[in-house]
C-alpha atoms as a PDB file:
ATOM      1  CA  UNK A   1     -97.502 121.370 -55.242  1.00  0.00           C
ATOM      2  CA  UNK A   2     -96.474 117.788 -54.715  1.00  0.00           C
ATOM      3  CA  UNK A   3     -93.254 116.825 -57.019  1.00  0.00           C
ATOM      4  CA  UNK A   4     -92.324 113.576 -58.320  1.00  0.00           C
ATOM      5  CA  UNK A   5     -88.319 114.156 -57.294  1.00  0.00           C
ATOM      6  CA  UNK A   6     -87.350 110.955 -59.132  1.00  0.00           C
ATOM      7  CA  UNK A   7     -88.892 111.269 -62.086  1.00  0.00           C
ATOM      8  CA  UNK A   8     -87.443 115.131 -61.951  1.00  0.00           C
ATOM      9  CA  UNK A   9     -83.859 113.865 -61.276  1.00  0.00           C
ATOM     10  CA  UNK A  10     -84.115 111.434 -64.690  1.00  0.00           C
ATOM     11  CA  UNK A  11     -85.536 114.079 -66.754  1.00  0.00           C
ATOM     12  CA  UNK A  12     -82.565 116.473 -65.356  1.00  0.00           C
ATOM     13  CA  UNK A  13     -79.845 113.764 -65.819  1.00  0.00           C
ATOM     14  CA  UNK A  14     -81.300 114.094 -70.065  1.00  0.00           C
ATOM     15  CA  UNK A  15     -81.350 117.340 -69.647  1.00  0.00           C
ATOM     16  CA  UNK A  16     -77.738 117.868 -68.335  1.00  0.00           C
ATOM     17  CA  UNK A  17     -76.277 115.081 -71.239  1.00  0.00           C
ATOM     18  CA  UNK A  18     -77.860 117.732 -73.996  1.00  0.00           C
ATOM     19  CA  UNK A  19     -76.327 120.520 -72.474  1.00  0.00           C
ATOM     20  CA  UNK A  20     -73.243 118.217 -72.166  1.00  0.00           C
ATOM     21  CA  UNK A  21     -73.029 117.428 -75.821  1.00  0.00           C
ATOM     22  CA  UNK A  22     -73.433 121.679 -76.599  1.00  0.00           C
ATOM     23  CA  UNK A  23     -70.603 122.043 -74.296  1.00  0.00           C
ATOM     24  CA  UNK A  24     -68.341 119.558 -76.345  1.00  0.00           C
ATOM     25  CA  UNK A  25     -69.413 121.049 -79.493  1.00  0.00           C
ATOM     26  CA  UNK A  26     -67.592 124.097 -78.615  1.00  0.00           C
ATOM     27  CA  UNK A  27     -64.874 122.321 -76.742  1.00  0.00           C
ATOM     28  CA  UNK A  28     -63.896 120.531 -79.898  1.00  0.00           C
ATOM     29  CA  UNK A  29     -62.911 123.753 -81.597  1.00  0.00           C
ATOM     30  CA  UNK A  30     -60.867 126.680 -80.966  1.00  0.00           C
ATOM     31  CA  UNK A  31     -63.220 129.123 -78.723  1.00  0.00           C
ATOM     32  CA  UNK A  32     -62.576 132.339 -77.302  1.00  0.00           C
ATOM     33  CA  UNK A  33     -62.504 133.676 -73.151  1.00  0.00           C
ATOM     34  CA  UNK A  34     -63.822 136.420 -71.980  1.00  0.00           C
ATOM     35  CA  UNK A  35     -63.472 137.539 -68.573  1.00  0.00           C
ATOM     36  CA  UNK A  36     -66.491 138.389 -66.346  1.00  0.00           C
ATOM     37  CA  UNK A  37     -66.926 141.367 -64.027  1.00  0.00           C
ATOM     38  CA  UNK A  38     -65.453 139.424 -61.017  1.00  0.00           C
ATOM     39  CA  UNK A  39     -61.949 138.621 -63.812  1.00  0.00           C
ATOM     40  CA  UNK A  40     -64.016 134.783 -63.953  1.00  0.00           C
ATOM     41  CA  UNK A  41     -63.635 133.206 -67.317  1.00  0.00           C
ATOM     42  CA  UNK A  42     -66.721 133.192 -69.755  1.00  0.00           C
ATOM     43  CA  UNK A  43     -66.844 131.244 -72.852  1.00  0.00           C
ATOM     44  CA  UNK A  44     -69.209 129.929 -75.187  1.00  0.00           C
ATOM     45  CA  UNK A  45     -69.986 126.565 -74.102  1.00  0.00           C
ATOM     46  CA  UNK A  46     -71.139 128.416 -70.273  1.00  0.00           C
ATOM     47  CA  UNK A  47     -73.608 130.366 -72.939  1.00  0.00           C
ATOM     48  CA  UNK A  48     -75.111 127.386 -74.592  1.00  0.00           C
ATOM     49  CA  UNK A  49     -75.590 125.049 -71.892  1.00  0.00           C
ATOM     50  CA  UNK A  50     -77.153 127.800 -69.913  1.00  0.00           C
ATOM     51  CA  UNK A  51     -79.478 128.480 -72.807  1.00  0.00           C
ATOM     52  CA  UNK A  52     -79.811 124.186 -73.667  1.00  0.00           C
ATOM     53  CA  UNK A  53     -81.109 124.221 -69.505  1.00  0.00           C
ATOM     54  CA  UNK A  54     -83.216 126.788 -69.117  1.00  0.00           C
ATOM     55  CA  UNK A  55     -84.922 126.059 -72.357  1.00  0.00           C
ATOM     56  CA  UNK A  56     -85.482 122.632 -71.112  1.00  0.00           C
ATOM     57  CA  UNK A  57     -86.654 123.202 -67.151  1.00  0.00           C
ATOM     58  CA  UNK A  58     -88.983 126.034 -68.379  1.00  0.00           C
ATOM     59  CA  UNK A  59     -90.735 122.721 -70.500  1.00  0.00           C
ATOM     60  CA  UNK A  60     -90.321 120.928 -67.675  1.00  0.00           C
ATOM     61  CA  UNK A  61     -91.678 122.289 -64.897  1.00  0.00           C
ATOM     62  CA  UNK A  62     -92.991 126.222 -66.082  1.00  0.00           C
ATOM     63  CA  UNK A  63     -93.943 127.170 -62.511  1.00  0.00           C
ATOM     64  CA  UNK A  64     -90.457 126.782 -61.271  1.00  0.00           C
ATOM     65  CA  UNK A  65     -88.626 129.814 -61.574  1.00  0.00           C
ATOM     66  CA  UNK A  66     -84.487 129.045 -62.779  1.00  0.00           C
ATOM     67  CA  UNK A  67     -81.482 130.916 -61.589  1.00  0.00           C
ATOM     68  CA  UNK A  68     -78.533 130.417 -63.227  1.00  0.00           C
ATOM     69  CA  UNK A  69     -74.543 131.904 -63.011  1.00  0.00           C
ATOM     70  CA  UNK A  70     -75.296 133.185 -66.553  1.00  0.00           C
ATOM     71  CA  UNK A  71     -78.255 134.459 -65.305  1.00  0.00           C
ATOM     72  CA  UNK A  72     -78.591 138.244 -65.726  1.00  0.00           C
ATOM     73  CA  UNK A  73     -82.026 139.869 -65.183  1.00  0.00           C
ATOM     74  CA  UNK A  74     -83.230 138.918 -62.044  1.00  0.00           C
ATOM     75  CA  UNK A  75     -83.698 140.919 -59.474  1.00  0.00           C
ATOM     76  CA  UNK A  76     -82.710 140.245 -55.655  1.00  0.00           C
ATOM     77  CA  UNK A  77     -85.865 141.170 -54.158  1.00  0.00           C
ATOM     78  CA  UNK A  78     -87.521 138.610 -56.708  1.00  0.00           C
ATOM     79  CA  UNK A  79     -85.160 135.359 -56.340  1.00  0.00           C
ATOM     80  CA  UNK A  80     -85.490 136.272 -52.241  1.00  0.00           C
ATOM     81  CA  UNK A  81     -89.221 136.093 -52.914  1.00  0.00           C
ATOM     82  CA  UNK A  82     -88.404 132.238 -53.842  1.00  0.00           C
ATOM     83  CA  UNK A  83     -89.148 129.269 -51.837  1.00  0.00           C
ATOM     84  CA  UNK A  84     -88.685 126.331 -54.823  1.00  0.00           C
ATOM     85  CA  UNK A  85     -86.560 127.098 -57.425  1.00  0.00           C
ATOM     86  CA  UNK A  86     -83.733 125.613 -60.036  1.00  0.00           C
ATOM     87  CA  UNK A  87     -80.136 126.826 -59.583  1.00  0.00           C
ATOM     88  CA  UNK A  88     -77.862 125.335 -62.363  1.00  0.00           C
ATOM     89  CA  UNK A  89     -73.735 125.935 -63.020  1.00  0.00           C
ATOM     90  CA  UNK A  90     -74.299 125.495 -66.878  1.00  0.00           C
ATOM     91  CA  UNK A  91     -70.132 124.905 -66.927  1.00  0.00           C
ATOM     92  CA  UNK A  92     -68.695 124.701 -63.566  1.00  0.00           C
ATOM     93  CA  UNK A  93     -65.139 124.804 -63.752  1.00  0.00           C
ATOM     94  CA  UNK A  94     -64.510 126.699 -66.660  1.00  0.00           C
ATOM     95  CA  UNK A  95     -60.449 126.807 -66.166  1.00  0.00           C
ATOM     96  CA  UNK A  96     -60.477 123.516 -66.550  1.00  0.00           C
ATOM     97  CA  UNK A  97     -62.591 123.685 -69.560  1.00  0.00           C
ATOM     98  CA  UNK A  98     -60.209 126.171 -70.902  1.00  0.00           C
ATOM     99  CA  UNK A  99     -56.932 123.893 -69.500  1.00  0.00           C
ATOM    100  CA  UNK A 100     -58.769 121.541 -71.488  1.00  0.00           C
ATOM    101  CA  UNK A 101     -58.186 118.662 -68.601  1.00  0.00           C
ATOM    102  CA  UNK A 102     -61.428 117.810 -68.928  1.00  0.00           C
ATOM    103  CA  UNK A 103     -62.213 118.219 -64.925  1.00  0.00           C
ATOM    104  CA  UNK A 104     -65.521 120.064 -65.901  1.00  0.00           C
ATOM    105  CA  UNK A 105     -69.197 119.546 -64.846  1.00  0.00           C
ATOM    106  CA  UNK A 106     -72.902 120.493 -65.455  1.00  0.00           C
ATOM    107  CA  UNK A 107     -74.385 121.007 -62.491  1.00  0.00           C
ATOM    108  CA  UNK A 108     -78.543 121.313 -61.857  1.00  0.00           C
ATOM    109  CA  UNK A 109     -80.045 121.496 -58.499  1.00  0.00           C
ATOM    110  CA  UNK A 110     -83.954 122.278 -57.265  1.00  0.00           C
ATOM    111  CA  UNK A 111     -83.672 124.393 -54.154  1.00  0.00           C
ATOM    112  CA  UNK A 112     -86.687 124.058 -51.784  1.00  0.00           C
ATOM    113  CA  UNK A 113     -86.548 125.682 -48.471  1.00  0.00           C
ATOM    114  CA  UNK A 114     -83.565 126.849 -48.582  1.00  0.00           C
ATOM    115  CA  UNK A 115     -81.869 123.234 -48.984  1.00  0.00           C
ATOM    116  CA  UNK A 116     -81.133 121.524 -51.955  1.00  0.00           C
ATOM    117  CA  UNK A 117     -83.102 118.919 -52.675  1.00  0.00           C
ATOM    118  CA  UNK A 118     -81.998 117.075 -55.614  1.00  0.00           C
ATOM    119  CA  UNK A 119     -78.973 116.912 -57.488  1.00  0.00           C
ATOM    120  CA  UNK A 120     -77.358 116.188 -60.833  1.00  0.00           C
ATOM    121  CA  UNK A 121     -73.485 116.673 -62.060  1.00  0.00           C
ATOM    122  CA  UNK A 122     -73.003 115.608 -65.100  1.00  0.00           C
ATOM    123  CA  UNK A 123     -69.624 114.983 -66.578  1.00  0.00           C
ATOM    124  CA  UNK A 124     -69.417 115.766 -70.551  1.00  0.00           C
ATOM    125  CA  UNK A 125     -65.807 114.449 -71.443  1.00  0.00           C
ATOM    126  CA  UNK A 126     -66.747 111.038 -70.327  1.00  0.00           C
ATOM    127  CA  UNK A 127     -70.564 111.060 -70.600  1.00  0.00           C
ATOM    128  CA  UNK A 128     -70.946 110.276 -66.920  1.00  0.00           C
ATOM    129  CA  UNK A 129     -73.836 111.562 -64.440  1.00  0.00           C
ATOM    130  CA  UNK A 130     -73.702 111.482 -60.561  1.00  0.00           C
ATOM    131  CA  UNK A 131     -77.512 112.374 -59.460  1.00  0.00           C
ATOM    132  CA  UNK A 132     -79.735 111.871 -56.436  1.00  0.00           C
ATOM    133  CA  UNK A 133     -82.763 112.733 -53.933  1.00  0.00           C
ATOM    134  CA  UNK A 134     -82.028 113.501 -50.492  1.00  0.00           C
ATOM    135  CA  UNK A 135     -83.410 111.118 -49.128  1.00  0.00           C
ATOM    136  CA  UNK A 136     -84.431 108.515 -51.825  1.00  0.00           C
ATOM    137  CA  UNK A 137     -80.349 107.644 -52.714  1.00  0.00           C
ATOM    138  CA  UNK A 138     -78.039 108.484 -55.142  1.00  0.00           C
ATOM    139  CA  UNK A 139     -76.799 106.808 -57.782  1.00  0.00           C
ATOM    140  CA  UNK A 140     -74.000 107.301 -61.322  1.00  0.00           C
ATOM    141  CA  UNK A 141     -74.603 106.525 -64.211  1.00  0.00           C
ATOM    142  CA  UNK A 142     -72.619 106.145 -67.641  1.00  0.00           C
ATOM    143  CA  UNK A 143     -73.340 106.629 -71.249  1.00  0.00           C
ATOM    144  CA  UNK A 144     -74.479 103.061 -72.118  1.00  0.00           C
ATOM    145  CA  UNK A 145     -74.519 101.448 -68.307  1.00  0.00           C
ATOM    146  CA  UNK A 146     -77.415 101.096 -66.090  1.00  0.00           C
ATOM    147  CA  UNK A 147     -77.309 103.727 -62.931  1.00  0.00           C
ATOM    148  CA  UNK A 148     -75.539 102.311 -59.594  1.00  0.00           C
ATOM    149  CA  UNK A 149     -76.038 102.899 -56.796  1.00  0.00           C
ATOM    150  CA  UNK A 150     -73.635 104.952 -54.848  1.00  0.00           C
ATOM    151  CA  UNK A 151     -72.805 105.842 -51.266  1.00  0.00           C
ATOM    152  CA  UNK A 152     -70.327 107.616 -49.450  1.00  0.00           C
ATOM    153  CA  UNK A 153     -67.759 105.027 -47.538  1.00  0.00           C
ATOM    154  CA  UNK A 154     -67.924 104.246 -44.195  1.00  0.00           C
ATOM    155  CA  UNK A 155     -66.117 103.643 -41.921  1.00  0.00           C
ATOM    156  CA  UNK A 156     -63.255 105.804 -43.121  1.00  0.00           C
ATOM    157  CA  UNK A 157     -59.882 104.267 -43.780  1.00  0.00           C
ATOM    158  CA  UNK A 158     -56.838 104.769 -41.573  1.00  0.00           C
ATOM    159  CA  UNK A 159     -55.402 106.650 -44.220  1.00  0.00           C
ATOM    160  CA  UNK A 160     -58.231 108.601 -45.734  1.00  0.00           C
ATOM    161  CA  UNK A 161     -58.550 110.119 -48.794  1.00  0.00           C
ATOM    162  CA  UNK A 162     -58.474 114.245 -48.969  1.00  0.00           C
ATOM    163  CA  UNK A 163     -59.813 115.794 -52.170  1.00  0.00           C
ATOM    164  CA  UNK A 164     -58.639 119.469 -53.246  1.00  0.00           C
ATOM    165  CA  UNK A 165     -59.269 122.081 -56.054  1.00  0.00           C
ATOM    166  CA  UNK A 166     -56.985 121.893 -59.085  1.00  0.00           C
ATOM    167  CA  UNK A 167     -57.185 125.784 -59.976  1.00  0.00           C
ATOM    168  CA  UNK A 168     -57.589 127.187 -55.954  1.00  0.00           C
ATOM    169  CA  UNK A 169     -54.466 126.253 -54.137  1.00  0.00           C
ATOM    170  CA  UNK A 170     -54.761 127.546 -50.649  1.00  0.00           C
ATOM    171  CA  UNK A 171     -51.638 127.252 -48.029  1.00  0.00           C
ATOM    172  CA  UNK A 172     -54.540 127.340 -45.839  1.00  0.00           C
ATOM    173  CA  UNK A 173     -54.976 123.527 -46.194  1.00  0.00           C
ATOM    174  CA  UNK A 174     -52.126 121.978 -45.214  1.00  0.00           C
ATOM    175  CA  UNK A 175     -52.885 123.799 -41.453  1.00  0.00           C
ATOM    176  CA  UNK A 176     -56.421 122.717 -41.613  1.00  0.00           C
ATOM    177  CA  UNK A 177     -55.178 119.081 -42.149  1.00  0.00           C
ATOM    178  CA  UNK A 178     -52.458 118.790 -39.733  1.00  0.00           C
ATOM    179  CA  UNK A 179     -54.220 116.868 -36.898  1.00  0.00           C
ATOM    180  CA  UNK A 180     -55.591 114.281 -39.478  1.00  0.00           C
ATOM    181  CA  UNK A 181     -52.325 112.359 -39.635  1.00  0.00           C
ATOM    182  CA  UNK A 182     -51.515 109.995 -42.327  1.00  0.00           C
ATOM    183  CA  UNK A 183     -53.904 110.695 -45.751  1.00  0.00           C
ATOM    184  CA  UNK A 184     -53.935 110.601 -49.675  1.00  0.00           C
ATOM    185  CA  UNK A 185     -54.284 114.338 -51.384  1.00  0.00           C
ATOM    186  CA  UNK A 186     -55.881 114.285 -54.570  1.00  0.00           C
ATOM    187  CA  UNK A 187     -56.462 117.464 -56.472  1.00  0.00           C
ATOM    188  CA  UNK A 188     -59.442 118.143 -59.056  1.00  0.00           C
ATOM    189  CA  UNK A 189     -61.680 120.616 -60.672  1.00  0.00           C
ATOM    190  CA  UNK A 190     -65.312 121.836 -60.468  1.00  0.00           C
ATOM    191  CA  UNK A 191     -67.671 119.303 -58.318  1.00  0.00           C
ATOM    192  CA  UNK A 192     -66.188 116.150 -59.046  1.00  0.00           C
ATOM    193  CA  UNK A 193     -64.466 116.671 -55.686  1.00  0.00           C
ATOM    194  CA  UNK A 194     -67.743 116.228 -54.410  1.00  0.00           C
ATOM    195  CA  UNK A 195     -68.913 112.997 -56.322  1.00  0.00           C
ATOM    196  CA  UNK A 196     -65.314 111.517 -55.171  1.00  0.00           C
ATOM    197  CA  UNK A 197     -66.902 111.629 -51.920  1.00  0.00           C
ATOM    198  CA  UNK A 198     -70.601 111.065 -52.818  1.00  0.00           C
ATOM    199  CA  UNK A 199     -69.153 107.261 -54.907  1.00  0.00           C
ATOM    200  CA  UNK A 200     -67.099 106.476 -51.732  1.00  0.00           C
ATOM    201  CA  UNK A 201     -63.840 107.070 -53.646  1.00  0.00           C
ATOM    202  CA  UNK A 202     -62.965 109.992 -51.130  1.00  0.00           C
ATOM    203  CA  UNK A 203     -63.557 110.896 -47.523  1.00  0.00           C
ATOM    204  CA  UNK A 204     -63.122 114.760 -47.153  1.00  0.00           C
ATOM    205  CA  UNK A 205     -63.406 118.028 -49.051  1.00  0.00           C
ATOM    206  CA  UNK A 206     -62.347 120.947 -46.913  1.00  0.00           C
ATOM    207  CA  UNK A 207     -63.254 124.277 -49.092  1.00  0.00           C
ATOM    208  CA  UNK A 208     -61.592 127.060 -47.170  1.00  0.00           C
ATOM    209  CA  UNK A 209     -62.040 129.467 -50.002  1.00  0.00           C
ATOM    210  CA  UNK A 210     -64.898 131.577 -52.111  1.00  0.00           C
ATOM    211  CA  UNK A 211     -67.513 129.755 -53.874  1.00  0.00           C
ATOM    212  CA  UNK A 212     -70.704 130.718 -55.020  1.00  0.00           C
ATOM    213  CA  UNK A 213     -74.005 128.959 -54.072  1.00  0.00           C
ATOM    214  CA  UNK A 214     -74.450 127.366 -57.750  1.00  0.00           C
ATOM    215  CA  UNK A 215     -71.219 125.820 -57.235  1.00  0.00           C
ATOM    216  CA  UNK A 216     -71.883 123.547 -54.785  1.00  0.00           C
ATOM    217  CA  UNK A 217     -75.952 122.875 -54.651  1.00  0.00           C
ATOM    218  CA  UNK A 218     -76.161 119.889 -56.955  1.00  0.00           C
ATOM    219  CA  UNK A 219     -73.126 118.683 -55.807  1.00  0.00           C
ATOM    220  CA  UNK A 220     -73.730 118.724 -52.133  1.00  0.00           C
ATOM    221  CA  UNK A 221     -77.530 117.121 -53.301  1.00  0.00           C
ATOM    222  CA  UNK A 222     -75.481 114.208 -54.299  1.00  0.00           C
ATOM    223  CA  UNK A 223     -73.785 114.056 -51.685  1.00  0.00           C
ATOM    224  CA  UNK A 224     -76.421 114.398 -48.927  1.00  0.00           C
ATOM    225  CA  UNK A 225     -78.168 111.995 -51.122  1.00  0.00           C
ATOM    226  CA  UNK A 226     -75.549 109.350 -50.823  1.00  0.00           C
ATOM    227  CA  UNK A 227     -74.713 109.157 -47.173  1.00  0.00           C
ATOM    228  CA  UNK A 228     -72.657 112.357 -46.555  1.00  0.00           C
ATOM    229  CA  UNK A 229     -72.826 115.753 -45.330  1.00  0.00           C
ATOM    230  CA  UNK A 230     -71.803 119.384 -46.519  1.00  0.00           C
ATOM    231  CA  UNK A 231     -71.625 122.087 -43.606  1.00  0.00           C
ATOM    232  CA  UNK A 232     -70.206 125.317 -42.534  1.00  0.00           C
ATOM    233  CA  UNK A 233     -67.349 125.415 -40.448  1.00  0.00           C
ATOM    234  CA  UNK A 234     -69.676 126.264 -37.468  1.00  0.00           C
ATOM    235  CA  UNK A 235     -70.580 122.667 -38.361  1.00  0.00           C
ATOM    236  CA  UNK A 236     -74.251 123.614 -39.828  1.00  0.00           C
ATOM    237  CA  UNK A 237     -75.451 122.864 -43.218  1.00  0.00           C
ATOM    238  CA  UNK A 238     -75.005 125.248 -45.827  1.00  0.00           C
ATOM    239  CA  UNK A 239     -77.918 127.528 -46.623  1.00  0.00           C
ATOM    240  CA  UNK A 240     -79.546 128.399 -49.816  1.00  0.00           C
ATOM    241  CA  UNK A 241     -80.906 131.994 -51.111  1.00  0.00           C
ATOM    242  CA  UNK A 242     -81.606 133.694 -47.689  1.00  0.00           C
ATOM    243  CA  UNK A 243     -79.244 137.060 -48.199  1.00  0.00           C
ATOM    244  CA  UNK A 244     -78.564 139.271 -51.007  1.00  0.00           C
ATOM    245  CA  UNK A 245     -75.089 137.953 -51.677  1.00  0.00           C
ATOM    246  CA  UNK A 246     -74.483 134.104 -53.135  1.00  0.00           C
ATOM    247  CA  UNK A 247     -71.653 133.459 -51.694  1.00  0.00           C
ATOM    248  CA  UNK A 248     -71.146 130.310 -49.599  1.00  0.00           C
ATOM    249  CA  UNK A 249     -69.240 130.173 -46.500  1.00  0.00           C
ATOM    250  CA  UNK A 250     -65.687 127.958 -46.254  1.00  0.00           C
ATOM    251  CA  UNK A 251     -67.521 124.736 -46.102  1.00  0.00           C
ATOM    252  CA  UNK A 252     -66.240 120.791 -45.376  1.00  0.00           C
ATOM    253  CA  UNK A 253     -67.790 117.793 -47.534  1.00  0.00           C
ATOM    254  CA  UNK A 254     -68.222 114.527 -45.091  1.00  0.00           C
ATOM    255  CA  UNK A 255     -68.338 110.976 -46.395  1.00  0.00           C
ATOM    256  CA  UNK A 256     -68.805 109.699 -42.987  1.00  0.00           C
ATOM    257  CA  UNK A 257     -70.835 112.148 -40.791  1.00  0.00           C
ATOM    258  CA  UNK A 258     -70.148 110.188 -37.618  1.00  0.00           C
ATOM    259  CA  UNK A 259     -65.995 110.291 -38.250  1.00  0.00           C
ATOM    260  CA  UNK A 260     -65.743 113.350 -35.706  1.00  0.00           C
ATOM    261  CA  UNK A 261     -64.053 115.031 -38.662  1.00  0.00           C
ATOM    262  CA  UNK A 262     -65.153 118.660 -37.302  1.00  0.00           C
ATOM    263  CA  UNK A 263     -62.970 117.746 -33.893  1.00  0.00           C
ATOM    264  CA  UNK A 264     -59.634 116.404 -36.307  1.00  0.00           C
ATOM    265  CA  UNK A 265     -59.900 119.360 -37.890  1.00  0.00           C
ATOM    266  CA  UNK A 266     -57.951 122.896 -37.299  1.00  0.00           C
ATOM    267  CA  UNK A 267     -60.981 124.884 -38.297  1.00  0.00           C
ATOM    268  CA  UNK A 268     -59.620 128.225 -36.578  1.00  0.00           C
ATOM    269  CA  UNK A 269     -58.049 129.456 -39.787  1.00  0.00           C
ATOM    270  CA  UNK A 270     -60.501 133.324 -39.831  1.00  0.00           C
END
């Protein structure tokens, strides 16, 4: 079945902004944290954004199945079965939620093939929304503006800029970075590391720690959308629902595919 991907990635950017504003609803007020099997943080707001999107993308398109983190009654032999599907992060980056730094994002991706294909992270705190097609562009988008176009920056700077997670310090970095020589470290939550890179406003995300494939689909949509590249260490792209487990490997975010990051880098860090 042919899809209209644009037309998808608008009605997903309304769709993310609703479960945005039931996020904020709860974020406003005291709310309480429960801790999942894995000791992750579970409040609330992860509840009713998961319930706000898969609501809405069972309207949208019924013949897509949805996978979600706060999904619970699907089977493995079932999502395997998938070759299209949605895979949303109702909350990703619920310490920060919690920290209340605002560094928090909705995340909706449509998986085809094992690849994401489309992308949007939306941003509730400030209303903003970083969406796009692979292959068609991406573009960001605030509350009352008109969507711009954005892509990842090229050529890179001679002091590039490094993006990091906020809540998943890793000693492991500083190694991996050593033969870059002179560059800015920023830290963040959740995929806004991601859209740094995506808008041009970054140059590298090195992951070299566990994250789970809803994590990091829209995001890396974005991303791939806009110019850049997300791979494996090995240097391939990450791949989407083909074992039992959704965990992704360590993983690097490229602005500028053709910077020979992968030979700057001290990847031998098993």
């Amino acid at each position: 079945m042919a899809l209209d991907l644009n037309a998808l990635a608008h009605d997903c950017v309304a769709i993310a902004r609703r479960a945005g504003s039931a996020i904020l609803t709860i974020y406003e007020q005291d709310f309480e944290v429960i801790s999942k099997a894995d000791d992750s943080p579970l409040t609330q707001a992860d509840l009713a954004s998961h319930r706000v999107i898969v609501k809405a993308l069972g309207e949208l398109t019924p013949e897509i199945p949805v996978l979600s983190e706060e999904s619970g009654h699907i089977s493995d032999e079932e999502r395997l079965s998938w070759s299209r599907y949605w895979l949303i992060d109702p909350l990703d980056g619920t310490k920060e939620f919690v920290n209340r730094n605002g560094e928090f994002t909705v995340n909706i991706a449509l998986i085809d093939q094992h690849r994401p294909i489309l992308g949007v992270v939306h941003v509730p705190v400030v209303d903003e929304t970083y969406a796009g097609v692979v292959g068609h562009g991406a573009w960001r988008q605030q509350a009352t503006g008109v969507a711009q176009d954005i892509q990842t920056r090229r050529p890179v700077p001679p002091v590039p800029v490094i993006v990091g997670s906020r809540s998943h310090a890793n000693p492991k970095l500083e190694q991996c970075l050593a033969g870059l020589g002179d560059h800015e470290m920023i830290s963040m939550g959740s995929s806004l590391k991601f859209c740094r890179v995506a808008e041009g406003k970054a140059d590298l995300y090195p992951r070299l720690g566990p994250t789970s494939e809803w994590d990091t689909a829209a995001a890396q949509a974005v991303v791939e959308a806009a110019g850049g590249q997300v791979l494996g260490l090995e240097g391939k792209a990450l791949p989407y629902n083909q074992k039992v487990d959704i965990l992704n490997p360590w993983f690097v975010v490229l602005g500028d595919p053709d910077a020979a990051w992968m030979d700057r880098l001290d990847l031998d860090l098993a």
